[in-house]
N, C-alpha and C. Protein backbone atom coordinates (compact mmCIF):
# COMPACT_ATOMS: atom_id res chain seq x y z
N UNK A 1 -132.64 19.04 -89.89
CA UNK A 1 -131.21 19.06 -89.65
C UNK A 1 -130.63 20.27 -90.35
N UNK A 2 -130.12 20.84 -89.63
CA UNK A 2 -129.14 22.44 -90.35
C UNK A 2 -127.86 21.87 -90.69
N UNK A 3 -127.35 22.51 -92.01
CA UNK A 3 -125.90 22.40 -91.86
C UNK A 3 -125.43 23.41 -92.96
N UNK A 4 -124.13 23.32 -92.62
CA UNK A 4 -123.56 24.12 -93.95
C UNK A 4 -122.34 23.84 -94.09
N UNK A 5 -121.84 24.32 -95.09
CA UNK A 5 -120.52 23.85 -95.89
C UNK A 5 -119.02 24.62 -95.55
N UNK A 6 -118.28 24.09 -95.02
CA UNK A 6 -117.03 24.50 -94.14
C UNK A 6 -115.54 24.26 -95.04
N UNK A 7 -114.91 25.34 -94.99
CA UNK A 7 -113.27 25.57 -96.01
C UNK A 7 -112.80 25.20 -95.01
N UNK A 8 -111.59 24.44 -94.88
CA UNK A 8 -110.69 24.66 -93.44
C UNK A 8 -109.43 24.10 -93.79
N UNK A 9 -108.32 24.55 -93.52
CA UNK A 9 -107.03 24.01 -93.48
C UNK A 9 -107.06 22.40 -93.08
N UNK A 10 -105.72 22.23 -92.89
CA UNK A 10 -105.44 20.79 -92.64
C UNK A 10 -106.11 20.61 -91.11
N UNK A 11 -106.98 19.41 -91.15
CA UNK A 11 -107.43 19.22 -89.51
C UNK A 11 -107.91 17.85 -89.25
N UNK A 12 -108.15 17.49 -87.98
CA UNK A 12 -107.98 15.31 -87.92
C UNK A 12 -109.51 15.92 -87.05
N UNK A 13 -110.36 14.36 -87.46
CA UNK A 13 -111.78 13.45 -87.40
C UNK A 13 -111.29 12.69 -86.59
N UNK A 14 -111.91 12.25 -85.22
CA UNK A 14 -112.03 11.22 -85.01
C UNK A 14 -113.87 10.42 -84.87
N UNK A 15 -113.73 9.18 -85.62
CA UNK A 15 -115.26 8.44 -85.88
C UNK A 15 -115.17 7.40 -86.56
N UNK A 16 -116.66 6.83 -86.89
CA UNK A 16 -116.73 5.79 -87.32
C UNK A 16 -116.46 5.93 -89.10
N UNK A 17 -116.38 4.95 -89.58
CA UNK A 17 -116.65 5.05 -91.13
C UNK A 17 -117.68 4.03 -91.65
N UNK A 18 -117.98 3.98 -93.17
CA UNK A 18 -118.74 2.53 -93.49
C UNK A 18 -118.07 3.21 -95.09
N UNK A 19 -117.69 1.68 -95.81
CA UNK A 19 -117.99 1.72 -96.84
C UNK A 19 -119.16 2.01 -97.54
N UNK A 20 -119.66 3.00 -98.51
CA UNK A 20 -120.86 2.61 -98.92
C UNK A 20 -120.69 2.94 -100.55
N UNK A 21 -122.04 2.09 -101.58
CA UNK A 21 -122.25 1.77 -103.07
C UNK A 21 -122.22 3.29 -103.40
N UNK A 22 -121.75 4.08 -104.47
CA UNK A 22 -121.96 4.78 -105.31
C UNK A 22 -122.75 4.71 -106.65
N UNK A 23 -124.19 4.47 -106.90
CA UNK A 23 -124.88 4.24 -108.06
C UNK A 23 -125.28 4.90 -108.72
N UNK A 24 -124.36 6.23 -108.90
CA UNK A 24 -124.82 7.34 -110.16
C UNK A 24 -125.80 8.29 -109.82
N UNK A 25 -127.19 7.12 -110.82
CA UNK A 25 -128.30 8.81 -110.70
C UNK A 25 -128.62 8.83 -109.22
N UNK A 26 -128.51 7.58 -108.46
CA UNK A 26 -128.98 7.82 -106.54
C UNK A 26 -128.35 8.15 -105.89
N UNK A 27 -127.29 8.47 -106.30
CA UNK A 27 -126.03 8.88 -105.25
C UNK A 27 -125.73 7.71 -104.63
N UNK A 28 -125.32 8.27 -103.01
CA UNK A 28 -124.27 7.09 -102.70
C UNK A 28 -125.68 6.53 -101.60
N UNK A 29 -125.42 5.54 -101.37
CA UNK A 29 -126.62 4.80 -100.36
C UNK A 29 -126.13 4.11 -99.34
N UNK A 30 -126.72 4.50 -98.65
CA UNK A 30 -126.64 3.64 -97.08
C UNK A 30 -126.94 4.61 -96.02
N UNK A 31 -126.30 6.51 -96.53
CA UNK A 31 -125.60 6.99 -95.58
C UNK A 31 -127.13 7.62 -94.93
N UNK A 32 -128.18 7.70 -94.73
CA UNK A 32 -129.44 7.81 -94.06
C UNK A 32 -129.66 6.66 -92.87
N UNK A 33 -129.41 5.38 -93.49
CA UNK A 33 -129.29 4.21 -92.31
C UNK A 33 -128.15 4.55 -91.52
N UNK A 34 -127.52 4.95 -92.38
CA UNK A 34 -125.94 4.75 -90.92
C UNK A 34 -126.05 5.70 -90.21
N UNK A 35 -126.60 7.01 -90.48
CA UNK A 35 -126.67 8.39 -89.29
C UNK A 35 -127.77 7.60 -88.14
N UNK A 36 -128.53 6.81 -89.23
CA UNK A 36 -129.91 6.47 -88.24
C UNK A 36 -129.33 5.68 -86.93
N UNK A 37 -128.47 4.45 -87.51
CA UNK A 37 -128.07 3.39 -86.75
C UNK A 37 -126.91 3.59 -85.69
N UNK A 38 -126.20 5.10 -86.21
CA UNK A 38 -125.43 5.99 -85.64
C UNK A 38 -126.18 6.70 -83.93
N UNK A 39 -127.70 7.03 -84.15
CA UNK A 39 -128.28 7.47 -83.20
C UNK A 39 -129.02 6.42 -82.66
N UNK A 40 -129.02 5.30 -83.03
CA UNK A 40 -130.33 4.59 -82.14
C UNK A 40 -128.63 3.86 -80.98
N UNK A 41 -127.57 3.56 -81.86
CA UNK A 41 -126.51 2.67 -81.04
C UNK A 41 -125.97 3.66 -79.77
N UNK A 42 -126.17 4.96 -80.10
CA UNK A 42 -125.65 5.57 -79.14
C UNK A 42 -124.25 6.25 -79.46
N UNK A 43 -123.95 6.37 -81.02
CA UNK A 43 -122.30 6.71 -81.42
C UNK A 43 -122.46 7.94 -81.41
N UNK A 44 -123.51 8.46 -81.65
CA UNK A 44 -123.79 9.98 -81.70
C UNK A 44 -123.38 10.65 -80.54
N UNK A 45 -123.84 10.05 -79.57
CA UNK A 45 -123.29 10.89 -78.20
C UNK A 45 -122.33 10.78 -77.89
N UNK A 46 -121.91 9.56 -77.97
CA UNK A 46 -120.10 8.88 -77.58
C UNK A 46 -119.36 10.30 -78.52
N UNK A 47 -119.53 10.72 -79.56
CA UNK A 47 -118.63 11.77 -80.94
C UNK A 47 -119.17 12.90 -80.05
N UNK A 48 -120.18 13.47 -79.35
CA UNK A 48 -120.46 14.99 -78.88
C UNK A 48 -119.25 14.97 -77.96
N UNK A 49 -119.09 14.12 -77.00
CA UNK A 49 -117.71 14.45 -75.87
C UNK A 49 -116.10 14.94 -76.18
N UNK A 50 -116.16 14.46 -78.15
CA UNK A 50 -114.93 14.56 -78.54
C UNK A 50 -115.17 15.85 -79.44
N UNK A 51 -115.75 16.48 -79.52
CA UNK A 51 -115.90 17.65 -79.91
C UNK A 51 -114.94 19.05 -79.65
N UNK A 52 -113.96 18.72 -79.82
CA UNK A 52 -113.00 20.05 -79.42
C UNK A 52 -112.37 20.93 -80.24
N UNK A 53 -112.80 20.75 -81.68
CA UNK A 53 -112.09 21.41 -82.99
C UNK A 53 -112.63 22.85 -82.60
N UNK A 54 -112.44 23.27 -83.83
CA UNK A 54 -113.19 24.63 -84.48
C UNK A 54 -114.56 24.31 -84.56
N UNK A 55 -114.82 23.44 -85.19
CA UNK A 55 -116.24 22.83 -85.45
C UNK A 55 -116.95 22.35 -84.80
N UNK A 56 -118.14 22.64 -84.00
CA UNK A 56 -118.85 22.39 -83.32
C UNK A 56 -119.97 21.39 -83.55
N UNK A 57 -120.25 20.93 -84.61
CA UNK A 57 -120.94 19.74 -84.87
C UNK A 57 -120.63 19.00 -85.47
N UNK A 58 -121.31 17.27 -85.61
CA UNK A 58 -120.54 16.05 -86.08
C UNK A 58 -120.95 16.53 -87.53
N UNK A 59 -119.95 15.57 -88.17
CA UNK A 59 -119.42 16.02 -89.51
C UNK A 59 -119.83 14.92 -90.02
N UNK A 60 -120.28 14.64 -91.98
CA UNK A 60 -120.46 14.07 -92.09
C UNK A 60 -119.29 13.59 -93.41
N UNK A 61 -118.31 12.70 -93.51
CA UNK A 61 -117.22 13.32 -94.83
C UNK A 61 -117.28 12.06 -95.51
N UNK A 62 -117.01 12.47 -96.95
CA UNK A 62 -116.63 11.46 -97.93
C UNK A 62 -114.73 11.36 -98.11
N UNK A 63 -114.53 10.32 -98.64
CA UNK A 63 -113.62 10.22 -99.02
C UNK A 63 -113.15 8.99 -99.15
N UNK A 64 -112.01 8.71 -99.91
CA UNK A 64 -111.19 7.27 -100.40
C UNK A 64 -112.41 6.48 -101.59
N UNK A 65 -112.49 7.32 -102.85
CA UNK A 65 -113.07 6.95 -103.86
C UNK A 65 -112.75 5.95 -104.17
N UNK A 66 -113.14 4.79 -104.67
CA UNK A 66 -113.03 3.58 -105.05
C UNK A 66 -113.43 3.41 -106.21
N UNK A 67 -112.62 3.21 -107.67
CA UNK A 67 -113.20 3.37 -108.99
C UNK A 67 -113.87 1.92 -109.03
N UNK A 68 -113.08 1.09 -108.66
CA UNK A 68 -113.18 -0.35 -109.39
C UNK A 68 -114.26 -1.37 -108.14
N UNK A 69 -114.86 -0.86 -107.23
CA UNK A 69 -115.37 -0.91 -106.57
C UNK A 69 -116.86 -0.01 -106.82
N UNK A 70 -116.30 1.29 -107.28
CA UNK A 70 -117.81 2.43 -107.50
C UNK A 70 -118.14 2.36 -105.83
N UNK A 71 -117.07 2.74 -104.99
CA UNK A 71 -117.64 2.76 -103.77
C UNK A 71 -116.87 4.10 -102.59
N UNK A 72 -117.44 4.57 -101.62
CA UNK A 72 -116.12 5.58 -101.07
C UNK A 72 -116.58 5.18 -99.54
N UNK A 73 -115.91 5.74 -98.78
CA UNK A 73 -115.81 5.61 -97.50
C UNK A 73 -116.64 7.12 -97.05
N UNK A 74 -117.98 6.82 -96.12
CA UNK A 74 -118.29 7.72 -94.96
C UNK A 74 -118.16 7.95 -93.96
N UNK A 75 -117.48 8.88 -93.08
CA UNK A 75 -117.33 8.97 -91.86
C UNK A 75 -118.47 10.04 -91.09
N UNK A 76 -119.08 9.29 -90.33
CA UNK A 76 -119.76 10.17 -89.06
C UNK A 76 -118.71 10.71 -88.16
N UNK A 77 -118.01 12.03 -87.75
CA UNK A 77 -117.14 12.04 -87.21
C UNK A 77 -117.16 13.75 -86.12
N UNK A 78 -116.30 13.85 -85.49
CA UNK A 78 -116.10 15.08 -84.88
C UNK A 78 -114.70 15.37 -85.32
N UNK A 79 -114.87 16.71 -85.20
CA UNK A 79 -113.34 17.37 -85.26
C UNK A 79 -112.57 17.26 -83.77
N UNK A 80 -111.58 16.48 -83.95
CA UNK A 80 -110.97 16.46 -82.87
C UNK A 80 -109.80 15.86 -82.43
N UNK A 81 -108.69 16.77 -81.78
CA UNK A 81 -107.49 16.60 -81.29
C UNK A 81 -107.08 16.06 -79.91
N UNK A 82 -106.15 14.84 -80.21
CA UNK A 82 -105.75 14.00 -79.38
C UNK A 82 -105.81 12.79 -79.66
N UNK A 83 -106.32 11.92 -78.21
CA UNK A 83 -106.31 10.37 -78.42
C UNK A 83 -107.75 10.41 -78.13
N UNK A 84 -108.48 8.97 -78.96
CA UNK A 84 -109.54 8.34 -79.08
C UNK A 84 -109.84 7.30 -78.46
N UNK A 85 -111.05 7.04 -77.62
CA UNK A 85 -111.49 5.87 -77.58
C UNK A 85 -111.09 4.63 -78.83
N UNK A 86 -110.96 3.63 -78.09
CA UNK A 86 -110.48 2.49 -79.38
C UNK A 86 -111.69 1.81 -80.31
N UNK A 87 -112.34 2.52 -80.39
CA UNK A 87 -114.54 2.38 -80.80
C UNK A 87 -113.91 2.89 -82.24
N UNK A 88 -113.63 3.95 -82.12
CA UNK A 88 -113.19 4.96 -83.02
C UNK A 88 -112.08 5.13 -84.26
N UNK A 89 -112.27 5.29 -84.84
CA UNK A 89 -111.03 5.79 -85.73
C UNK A 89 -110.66 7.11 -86.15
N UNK A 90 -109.06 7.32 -86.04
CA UNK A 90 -108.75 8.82 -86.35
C UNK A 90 -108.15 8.73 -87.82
N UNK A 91 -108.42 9.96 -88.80
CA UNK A 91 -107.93 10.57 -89.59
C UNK A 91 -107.52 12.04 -89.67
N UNK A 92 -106.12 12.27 -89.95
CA UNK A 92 -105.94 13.32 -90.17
C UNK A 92 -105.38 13.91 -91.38
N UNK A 93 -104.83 15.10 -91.40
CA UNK A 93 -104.46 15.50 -92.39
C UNK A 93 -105.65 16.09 -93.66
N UNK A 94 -106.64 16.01 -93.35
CA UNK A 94 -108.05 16.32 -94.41
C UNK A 94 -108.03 17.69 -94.74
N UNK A 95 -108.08 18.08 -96.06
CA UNK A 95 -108.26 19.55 -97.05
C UNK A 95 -109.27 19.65 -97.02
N UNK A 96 -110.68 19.09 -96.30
CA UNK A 96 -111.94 18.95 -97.66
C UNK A 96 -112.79 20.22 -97.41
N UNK A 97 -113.64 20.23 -98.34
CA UNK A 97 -115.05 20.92 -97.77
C UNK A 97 -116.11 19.75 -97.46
N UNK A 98 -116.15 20.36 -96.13
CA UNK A 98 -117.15 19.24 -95.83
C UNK A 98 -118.45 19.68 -94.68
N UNK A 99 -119.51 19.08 -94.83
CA UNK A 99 -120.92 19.42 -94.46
C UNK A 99 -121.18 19.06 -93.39
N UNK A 100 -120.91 20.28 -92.20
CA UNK A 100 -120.90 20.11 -91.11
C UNK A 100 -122.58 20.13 -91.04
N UNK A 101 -122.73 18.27 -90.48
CA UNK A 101 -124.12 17.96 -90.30
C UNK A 101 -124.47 18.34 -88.82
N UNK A 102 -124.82 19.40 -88.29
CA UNK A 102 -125.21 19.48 -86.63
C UNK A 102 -126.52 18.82 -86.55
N UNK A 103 -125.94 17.77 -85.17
CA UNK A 103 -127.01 17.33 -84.39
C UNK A 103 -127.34 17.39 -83.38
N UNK A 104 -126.68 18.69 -82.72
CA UNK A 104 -126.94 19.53 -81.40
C UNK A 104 -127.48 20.37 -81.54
N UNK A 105 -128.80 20.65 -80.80
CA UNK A 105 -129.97 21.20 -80.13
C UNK A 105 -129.14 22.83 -79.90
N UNK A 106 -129.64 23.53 -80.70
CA UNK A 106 -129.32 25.36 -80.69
C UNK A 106 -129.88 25.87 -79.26
């Protein structure tokens, strides 16, 4: 899997999320099953059609730290403007740097 690390102004995701555990020295866990369970369900392809940002591959983002929990939210997501399938969830407004994970074939 290629990816690399992207600056970008304010811009909206639409995708899935999962809560997942933050346990220190392992990092955060789950997020290997969920890309997995992401491609066997078929969400992966459903997110290539909504692909219309700047960014050309699904994204993979953290965010909404949870202290008292030790937990944050992952989104498998695309960059993308408009309306969503109701599968989906949109966020916008995001500053981040974030690790555009491509899973489209060069």
């Amino acid at each position: 899997m290629s990816y690399h690390i992207v600056e970008k102004e304010s811009f909206q995701i639409a995708g899935i999320k999962r809560e997942c555990p933050c346990t220190g020295e392992e990092g955060i866990l789950g997020i290997p099953e969920f890309w997995g369970e992401a491609n066997i369900n078929g969400t992966v392809n459903k997110l290539i059609p909504l692909l219309n940002g700047q960014i050309k591959g699904l994204l993979g983002v953290t965010g909404n730290n949870n202290k008292e929990k030790n937990t944050i939210y992952y989104w498998i997501a695309a960059e993308h403007n408009g309306d969503v399938p109701a599968e989906f969830h949109l966020q916008s407004g995001l500053f981040l740097k974030c690790a555009d994970l491509c899973h489209l074939q060069s």
